[in-house]
Protein backbone atom coordinates (compact mmCIF):
# COMPACT_ATOMS: atom_id res chain seq x y z
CA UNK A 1 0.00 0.00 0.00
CA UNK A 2 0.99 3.34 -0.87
CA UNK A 3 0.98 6.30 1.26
CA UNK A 4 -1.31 9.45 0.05
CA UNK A 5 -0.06 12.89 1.48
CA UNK A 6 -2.88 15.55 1.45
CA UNK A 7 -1.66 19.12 2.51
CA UNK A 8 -5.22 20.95 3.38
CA UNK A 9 -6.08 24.92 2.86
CA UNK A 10 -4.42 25.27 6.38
CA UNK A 11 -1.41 23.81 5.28
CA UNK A 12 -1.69 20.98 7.36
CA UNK A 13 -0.41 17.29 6.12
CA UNK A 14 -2.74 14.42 6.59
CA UNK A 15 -1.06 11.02 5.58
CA UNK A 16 -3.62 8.32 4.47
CA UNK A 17 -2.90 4.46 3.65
CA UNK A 18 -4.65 4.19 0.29
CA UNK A 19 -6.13 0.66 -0.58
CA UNK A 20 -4.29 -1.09 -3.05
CA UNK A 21 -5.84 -2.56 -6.38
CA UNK A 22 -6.61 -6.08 -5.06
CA UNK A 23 -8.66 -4.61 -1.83
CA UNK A 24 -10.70 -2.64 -4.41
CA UNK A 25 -11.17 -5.20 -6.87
CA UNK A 26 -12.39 -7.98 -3.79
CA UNK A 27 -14.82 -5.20 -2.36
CA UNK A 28 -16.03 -5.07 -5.97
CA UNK A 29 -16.66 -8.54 -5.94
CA UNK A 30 -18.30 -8.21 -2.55
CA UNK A 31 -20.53 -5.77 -3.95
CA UNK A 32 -21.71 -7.85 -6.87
CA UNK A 33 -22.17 -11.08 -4.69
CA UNK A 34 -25.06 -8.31 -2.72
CA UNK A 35 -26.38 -7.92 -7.19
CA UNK A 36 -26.55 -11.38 -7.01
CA UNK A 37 -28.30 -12.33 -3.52
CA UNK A 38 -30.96 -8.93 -4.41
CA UNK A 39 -31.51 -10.50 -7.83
CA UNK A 40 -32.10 -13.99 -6.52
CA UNK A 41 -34.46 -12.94 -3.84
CA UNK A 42 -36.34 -11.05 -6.32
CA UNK A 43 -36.51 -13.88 -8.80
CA UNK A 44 -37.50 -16.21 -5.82
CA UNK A 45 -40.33 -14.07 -4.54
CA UNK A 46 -41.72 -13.15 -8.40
CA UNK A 47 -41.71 -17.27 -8.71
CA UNK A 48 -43.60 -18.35 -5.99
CA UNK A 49 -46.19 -15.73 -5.58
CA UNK A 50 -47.69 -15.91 -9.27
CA UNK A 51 -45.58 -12.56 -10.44
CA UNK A 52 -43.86 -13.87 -12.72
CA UNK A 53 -46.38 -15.24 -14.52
CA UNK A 54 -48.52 -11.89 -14.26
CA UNK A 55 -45.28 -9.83 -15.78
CA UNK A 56 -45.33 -12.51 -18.80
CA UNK A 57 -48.62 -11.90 -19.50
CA UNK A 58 -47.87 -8.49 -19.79
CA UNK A 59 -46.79 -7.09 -23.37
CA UNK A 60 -42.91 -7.02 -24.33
CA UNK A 61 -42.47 -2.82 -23.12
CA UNK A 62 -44.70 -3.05 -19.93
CA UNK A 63 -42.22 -6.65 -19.19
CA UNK A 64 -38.99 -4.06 -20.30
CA UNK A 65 -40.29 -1.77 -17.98
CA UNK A 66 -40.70 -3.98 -14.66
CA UNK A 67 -37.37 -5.54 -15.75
CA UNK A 68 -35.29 -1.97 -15.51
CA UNK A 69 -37.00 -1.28 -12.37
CA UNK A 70 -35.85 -3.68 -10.92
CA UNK A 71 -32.45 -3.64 -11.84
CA UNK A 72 -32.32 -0.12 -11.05
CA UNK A 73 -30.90 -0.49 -7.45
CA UNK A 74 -28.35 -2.69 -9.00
CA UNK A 75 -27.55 0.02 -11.41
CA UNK A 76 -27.81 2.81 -8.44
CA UNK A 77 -26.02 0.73 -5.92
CA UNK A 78 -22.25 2.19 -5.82
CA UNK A 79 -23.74 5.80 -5.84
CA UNK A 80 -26.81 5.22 -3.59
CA UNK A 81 -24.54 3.34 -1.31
CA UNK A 82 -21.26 5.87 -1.15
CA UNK A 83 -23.95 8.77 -0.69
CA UNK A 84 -26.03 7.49 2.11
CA UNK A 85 -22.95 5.24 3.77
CA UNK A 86 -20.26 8.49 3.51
CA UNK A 87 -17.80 7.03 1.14
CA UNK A 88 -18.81 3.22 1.55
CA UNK A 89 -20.83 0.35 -0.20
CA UNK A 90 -20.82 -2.75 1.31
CA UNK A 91 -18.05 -4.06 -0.24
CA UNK A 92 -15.57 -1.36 1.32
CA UNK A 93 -17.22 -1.41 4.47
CA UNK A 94 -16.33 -4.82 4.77
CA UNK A 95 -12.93 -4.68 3.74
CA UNK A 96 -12.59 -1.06 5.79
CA UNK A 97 -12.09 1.16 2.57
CA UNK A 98 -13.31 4.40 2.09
CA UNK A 99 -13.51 6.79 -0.72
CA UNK A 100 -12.36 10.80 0.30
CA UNK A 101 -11.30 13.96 -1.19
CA UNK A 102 -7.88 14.29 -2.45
CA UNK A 103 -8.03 17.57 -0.19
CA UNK A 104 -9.02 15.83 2.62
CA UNK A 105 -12.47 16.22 2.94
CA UNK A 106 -15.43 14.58 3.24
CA UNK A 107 -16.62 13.84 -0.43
CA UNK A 108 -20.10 14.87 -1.43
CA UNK A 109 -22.63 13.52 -3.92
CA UNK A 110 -21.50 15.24 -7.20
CA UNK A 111 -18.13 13.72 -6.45
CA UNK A 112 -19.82 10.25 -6.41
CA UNK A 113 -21.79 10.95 -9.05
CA UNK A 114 -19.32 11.70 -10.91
CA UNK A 115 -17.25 8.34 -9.80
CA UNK A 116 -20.49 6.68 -10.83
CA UNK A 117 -20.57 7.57 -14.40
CA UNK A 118 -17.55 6.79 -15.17
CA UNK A 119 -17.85 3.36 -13.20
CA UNK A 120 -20.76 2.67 -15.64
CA UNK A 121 -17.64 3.45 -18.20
CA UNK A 122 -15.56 1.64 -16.88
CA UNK A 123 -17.16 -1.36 -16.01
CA UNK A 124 -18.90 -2.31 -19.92
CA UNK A 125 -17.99 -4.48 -22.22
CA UNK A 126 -14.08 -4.08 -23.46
CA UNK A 127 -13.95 -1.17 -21.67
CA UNK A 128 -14.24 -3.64 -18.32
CA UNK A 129 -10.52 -3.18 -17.78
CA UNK A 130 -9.85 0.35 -17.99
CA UNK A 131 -10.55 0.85 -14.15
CA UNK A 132 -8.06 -2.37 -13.28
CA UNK A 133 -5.28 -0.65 -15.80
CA UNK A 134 -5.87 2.96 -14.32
CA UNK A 135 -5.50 1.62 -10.68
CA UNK A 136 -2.52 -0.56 -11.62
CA UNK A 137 -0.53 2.27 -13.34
CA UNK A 138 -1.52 5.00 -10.35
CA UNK A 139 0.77 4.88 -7.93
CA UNK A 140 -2.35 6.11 -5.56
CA UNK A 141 -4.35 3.23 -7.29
CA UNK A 142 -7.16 5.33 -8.63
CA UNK A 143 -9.00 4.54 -11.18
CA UNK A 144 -10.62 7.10 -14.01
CA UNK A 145 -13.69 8.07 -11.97
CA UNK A 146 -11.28 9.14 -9.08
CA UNK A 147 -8.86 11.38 -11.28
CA UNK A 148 -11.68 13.06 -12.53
CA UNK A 149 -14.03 13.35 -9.01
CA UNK A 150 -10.71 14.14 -7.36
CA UNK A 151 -11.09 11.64 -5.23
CA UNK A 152 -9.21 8.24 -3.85
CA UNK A 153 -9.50 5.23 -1.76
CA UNK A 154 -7.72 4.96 1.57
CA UNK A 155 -7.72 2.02 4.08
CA UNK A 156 -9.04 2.46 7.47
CA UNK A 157 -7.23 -0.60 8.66
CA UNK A 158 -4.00 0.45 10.24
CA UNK A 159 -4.36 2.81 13.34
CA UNK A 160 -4.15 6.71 11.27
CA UNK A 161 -2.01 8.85 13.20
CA UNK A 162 -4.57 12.00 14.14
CA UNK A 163 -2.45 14.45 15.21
CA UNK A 164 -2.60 16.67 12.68
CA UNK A 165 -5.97 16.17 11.62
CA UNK A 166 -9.07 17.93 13.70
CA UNK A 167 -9.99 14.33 14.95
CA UNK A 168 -9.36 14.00 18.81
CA UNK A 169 -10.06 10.80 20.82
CA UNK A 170 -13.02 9.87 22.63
CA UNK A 171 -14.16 7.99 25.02
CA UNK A 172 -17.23 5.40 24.76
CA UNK A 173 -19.08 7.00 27.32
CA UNK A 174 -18.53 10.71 26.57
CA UNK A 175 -20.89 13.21 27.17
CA UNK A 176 -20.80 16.17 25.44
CA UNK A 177 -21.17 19.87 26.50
CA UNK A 178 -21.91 22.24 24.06
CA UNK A 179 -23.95 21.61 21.23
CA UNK A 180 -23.46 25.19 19.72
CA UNK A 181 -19.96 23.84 18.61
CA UNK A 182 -21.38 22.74 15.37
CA UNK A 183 -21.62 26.30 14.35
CA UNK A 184 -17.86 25.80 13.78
CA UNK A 185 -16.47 24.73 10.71
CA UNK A 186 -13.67 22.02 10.15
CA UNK A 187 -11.41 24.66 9.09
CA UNK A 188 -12.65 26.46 11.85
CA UNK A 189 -11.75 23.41 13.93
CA UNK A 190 -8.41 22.80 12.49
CA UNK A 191 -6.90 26.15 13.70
CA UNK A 192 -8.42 25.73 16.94
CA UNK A 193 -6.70 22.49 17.54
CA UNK A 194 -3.15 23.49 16.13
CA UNK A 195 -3.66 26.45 18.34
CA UNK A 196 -4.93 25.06 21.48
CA UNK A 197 -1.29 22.35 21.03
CA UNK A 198 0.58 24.95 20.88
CA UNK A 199 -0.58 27.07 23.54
CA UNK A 200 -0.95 23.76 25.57
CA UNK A 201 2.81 23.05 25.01
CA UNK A 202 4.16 26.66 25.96
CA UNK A 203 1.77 27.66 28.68
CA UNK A 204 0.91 30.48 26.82
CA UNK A 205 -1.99 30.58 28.30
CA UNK A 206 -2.85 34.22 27.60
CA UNK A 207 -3.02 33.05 23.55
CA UNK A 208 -5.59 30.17 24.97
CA UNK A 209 -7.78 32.41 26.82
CA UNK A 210 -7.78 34.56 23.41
CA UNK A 211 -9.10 31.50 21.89
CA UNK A 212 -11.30 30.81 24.08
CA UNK A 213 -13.03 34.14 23.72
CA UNK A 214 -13.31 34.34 20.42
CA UNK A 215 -14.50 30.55 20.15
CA UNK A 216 -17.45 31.98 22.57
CA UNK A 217 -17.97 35.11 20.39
CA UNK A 218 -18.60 33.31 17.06
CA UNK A 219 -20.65 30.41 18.75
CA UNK A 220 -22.47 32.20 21.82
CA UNK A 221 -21.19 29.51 23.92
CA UNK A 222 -20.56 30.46 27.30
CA UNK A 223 -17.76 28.30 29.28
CA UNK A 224 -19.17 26.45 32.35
CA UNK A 225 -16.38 27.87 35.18
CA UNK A 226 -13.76 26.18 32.97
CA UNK A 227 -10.45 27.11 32.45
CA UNK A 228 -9.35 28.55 29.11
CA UNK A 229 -7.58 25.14 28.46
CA UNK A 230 -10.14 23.12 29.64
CA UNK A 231 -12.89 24.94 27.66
CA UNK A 232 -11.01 24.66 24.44
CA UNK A 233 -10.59 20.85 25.35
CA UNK A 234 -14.07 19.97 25.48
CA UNK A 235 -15.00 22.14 22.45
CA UNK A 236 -12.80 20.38 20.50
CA UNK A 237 -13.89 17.08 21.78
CA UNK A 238 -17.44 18.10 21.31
CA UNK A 239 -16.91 19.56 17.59
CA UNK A 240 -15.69 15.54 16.80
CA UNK A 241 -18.84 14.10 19.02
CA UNK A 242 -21.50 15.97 17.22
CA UNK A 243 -19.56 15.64 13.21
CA UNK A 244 -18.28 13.22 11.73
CA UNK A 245 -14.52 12.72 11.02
CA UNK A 246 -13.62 11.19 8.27
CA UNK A 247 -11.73 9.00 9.35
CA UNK A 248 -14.74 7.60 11.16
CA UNK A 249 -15.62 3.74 10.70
């Protein structure tokens, strides 16, 4: 597996494990073992509850018609799937792969929309291997859809060092504090954290009080008696409670 190196708007560097060719080409396989079990359930149901013989009695476009809808979902999946699962069908869930911005971020449904279409591309006839070759000669393994969403596929296997990202640890049972910290933005977020280390590891604590007060200007949150350190703390630990990383599994 190669390593990805993403250097954000903040100038911040994010290293990601991306998933190599023969993760992406099993979770593909995964996915179209879920074509197959859908499709056999459907047949099985249409069989022995008299609808298939009602949808043969039918004439040859109203039978065309009941055929694409239902393999619509199969023709959907990948896009209905890395919309609604944030980056993951059930293929890559499985095998812990995710698909992301190249900058980083979250990516959003154009982006897999656009991965879609050229899936659909890449994926037909003699163009099958196209997406195999693209991944194999990437040295990020991404296929066509991915240079041209700006996307790529990481692994979410090995431990990802957080550190410089605006994910902070939590624990199971945490309970958050102020839900006004979604007013934030991840950028926002980002050069809270890098300022809140820094402060942290110099005791300049004047700079944290700073942050805290503006962090309770843009939000309206007021601290709870806290200290300036532990105020930013907890905001930063709620931010990552109430969003999602993405990073998240």
């Amino acid at each position: 597996m190669s390593q990805l190196a993403i250097t954000t708007t903040q100038n911040v560097n994010i290293n990601f494990t991306t998933a190599n060719t023969g993760d992406r080409v099993l979770s593909y396989l995964i996915d179209i073992a879920v074509f197959a079990v859908y499709l056999s359930s459907v047949n099985f149901i249409a069989k022995y509850t008299g609808l298939e013989q009602a949808i043969q009695a039918q004439d040859g476009w109203t039978q065309r018609a009941i055929t694409g809808v239902v393999f619509l979902p199969v023709m959907l999946y990948s896009l209905l799937c890395e919309n609604l699962m944030e980056g993951q069908s059930i293929g890559k869930k499985l095998l812990k792969l995710k698909v992301i911005k190249i900058d980083g971020y979250q990516a959003g449904f154009s982006d897999y929309l656009i991965r879609w279409i050229f899936r659909v591309f890449e994926s037909a006839g003699i163009t099958a291997f196209v997406g195999i070759i693209a991944m194999a000669v990437n040295k990020d393994s991404r296929r066509l859809g991915d240079l041209a969403a700006g996307t790529a596929v990481i692994s979410l296997r090995n431990k990802i060092n957080i550190s410089h990202t605006i994910l902070v640890e939590l624990e199971n049972d945490y309970v958050p504090t102020y839900p006004d910290v979604i007013k934030l933005s991840d950028n926002d977020m980002r050069i809270i954290k890098e300022t809140y280390e820094v402060s942290y590891k110099t005791t300049d604590f004047a700079t944290m009080e700073r942050l805290q007060q503006k962090i309770e200007e843009v939000t309206g949150i007021k601290s709870k008696n806290d200290s300036a350190t532990t105020f930013v703390g907890v905001v930063l630990k709620d931010y990552n409670y109430y969003t999602q990383g993405i990073l998240k599994t």
